[in-house]
C-alpha atoms as a PDB file:
ATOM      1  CA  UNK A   1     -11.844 159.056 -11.321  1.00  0.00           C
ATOM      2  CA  UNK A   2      -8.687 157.217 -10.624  1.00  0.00           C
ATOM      3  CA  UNK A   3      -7.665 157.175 -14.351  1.00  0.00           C
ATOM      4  CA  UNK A   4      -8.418 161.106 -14.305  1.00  0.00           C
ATOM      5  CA  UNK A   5      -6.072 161.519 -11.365  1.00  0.00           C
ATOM      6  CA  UNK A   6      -3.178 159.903 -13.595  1.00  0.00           C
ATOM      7  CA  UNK A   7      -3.530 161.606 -16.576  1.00  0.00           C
ATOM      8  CA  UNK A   8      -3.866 164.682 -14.684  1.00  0.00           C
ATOM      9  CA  UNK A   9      -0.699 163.874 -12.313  1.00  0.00           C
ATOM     10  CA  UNK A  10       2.339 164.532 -14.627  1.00  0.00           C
ATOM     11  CA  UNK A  11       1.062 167.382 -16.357  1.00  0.00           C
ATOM     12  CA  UNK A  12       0.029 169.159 -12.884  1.00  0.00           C
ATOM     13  CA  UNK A  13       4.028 167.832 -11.639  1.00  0.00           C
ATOM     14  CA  UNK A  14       5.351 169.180 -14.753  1.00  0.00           C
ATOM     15  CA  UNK A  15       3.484 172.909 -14.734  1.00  0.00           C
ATOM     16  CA  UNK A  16       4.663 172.905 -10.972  1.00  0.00           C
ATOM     17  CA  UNK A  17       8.437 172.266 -11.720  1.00  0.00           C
ATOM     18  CA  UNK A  18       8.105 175.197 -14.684  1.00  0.00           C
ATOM     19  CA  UNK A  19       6.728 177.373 -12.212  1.00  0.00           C
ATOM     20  CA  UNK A  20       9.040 177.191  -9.737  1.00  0.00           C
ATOM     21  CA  UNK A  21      12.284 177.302 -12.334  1.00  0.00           C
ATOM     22  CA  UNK A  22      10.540 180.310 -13.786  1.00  0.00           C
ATOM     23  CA  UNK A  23       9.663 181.803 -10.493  1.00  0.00           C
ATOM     24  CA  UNK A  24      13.716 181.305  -9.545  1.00  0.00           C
ATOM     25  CA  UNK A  25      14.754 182.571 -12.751  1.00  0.00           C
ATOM     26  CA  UNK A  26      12.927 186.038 -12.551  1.00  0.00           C
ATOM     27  CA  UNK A  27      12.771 186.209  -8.555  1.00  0.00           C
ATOM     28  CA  UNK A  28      14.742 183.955  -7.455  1.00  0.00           C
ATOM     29  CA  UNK A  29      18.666 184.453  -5.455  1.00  0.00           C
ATOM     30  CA  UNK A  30      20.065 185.074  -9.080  1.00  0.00           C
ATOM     31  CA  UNK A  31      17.386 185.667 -11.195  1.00  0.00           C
ATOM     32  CA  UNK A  32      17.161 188.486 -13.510  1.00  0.00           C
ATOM     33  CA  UNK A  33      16.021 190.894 -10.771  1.00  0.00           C
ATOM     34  CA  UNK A  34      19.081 189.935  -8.704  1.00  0.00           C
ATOM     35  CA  UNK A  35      21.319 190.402 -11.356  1.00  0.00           C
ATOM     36  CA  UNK A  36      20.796 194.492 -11.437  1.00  0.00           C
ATOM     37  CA  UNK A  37      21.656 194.527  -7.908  1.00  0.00           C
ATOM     38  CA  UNK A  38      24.591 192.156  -8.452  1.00  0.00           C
ATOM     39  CA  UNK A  39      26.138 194.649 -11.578  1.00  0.00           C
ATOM     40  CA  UNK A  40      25.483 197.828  -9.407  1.00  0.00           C
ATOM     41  CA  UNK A  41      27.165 196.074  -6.262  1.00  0.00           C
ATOM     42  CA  UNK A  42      29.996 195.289  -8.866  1.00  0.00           C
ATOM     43  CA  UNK A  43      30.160 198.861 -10.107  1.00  0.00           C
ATOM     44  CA  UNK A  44      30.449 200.193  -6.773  1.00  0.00           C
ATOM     45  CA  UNK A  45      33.242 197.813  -5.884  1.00  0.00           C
ATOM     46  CA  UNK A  46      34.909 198.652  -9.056  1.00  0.00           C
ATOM     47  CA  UNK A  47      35.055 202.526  -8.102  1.00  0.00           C
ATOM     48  CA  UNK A  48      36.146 200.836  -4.524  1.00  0.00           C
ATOM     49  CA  UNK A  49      38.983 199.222  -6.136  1.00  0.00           C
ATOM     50  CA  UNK A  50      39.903 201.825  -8.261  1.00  0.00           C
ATOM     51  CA  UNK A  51      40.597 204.105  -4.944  1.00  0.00           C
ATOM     52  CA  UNK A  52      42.644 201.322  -3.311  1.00  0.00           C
ATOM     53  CA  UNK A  53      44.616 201.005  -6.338  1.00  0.00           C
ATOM     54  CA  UNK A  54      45.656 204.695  -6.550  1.00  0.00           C
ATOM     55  CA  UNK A  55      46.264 205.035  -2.612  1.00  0.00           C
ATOM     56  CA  UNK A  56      48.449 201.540  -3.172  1.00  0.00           C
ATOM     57  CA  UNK A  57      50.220 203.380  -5.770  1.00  0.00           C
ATOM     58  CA  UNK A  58      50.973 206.244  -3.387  1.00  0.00           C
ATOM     59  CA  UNK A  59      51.955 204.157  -0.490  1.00  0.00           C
ATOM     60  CA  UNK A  60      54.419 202.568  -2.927  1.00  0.00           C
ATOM     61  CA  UNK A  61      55.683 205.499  -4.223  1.00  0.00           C
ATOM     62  CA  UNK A  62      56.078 206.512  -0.608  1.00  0.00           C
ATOM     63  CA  UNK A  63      58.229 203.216   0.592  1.00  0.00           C
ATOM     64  CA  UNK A  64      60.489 203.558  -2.625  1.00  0.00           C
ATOM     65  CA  UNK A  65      61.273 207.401  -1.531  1.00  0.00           C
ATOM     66  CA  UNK A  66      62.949 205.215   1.586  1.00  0.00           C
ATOM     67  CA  UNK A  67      64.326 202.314   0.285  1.00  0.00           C
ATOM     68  CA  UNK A  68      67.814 201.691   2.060  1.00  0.00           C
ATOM     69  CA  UNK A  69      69.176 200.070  -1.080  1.00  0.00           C
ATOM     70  CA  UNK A  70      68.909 203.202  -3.350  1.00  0.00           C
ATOM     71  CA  UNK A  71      69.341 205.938  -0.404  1.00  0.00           C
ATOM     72  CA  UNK A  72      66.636 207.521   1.079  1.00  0.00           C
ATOM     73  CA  UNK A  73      65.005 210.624   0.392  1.00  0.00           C
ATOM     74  CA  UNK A  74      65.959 213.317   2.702  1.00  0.00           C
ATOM     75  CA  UNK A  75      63.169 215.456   2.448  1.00  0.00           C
ATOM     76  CA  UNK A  76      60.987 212.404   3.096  1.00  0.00           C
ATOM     77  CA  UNK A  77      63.007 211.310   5.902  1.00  0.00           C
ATOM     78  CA  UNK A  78      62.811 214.842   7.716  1.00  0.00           C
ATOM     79  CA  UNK A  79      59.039 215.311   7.098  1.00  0.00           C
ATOM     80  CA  UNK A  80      58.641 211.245   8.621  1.00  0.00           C
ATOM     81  CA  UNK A  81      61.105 212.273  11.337  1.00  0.00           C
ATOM     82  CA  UNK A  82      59.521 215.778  12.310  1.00  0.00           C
ATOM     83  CA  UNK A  83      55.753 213.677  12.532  1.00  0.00           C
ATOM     84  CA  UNK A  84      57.134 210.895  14.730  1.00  0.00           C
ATOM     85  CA  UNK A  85      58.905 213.314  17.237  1.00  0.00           C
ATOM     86  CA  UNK A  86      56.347 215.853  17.046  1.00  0.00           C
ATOM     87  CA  UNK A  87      58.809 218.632  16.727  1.00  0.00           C
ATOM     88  CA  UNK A  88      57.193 220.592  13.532  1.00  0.00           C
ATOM     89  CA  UNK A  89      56.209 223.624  14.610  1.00  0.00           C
ATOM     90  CA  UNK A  90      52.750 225.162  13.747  1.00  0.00           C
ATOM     91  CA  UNK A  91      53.793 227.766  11.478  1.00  0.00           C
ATOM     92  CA  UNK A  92      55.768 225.439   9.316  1.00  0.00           C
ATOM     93  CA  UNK A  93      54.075 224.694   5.662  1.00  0.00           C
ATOM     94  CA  UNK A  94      55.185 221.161   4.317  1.00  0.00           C
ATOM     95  CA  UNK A  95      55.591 221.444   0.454  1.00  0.00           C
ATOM     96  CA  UNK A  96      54.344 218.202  -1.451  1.00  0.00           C
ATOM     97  CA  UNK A  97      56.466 217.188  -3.346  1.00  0.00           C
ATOM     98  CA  UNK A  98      55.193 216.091  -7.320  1.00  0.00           C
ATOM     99  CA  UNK A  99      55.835 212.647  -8.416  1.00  0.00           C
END
């Protein structure tokens, strides 16, 4: 009995350690399951970053209308002067401009 426990020992230890590297490999934290979440979490943050890249391009474009150095746009000057003294009346249609 005590000889059958030994030759039985490292084959049992061995089938447990497969089973529990396959079990993390299929089910595990970053097993193959998690790995479809983890590439539709990326794709979502890619669309994410693809919105915070075009509103950091307009933000930019927006500082460089009133850089000091090259002399600020007027129109952009009046429109940021009219919002922070609230003196644009309600009729009054601002015109975008295209850039």
């Amino acid at each position: 009995m005590n000889t059958l426990l030994r030759r039985a020992g490292l084959p049992a230890a061995v089938l447990i350690a497969v089973g529990f590297f396959g079990y993390n490999a299929v089910l595990g934290p970053t097993g193959i399951v998690a790995a479809k979440e983890f590439r539709a979490e990326l794709a979502q943050k890619n669309i994410e970053y693809a919105a915070l890249a075009k509103k950091r391009v307009e933000i930019k474009n927006r500082v460089d209308l009133l850089d000091p150095k090259r002399g600020a746009d007027p129109d952009m000057v009046d429109e940021l002067v009219r919002k922070q003294l609230n003196v644009a009346r309600p009729d009054e249609v601002i015109v975008p401009l295209d850039q």
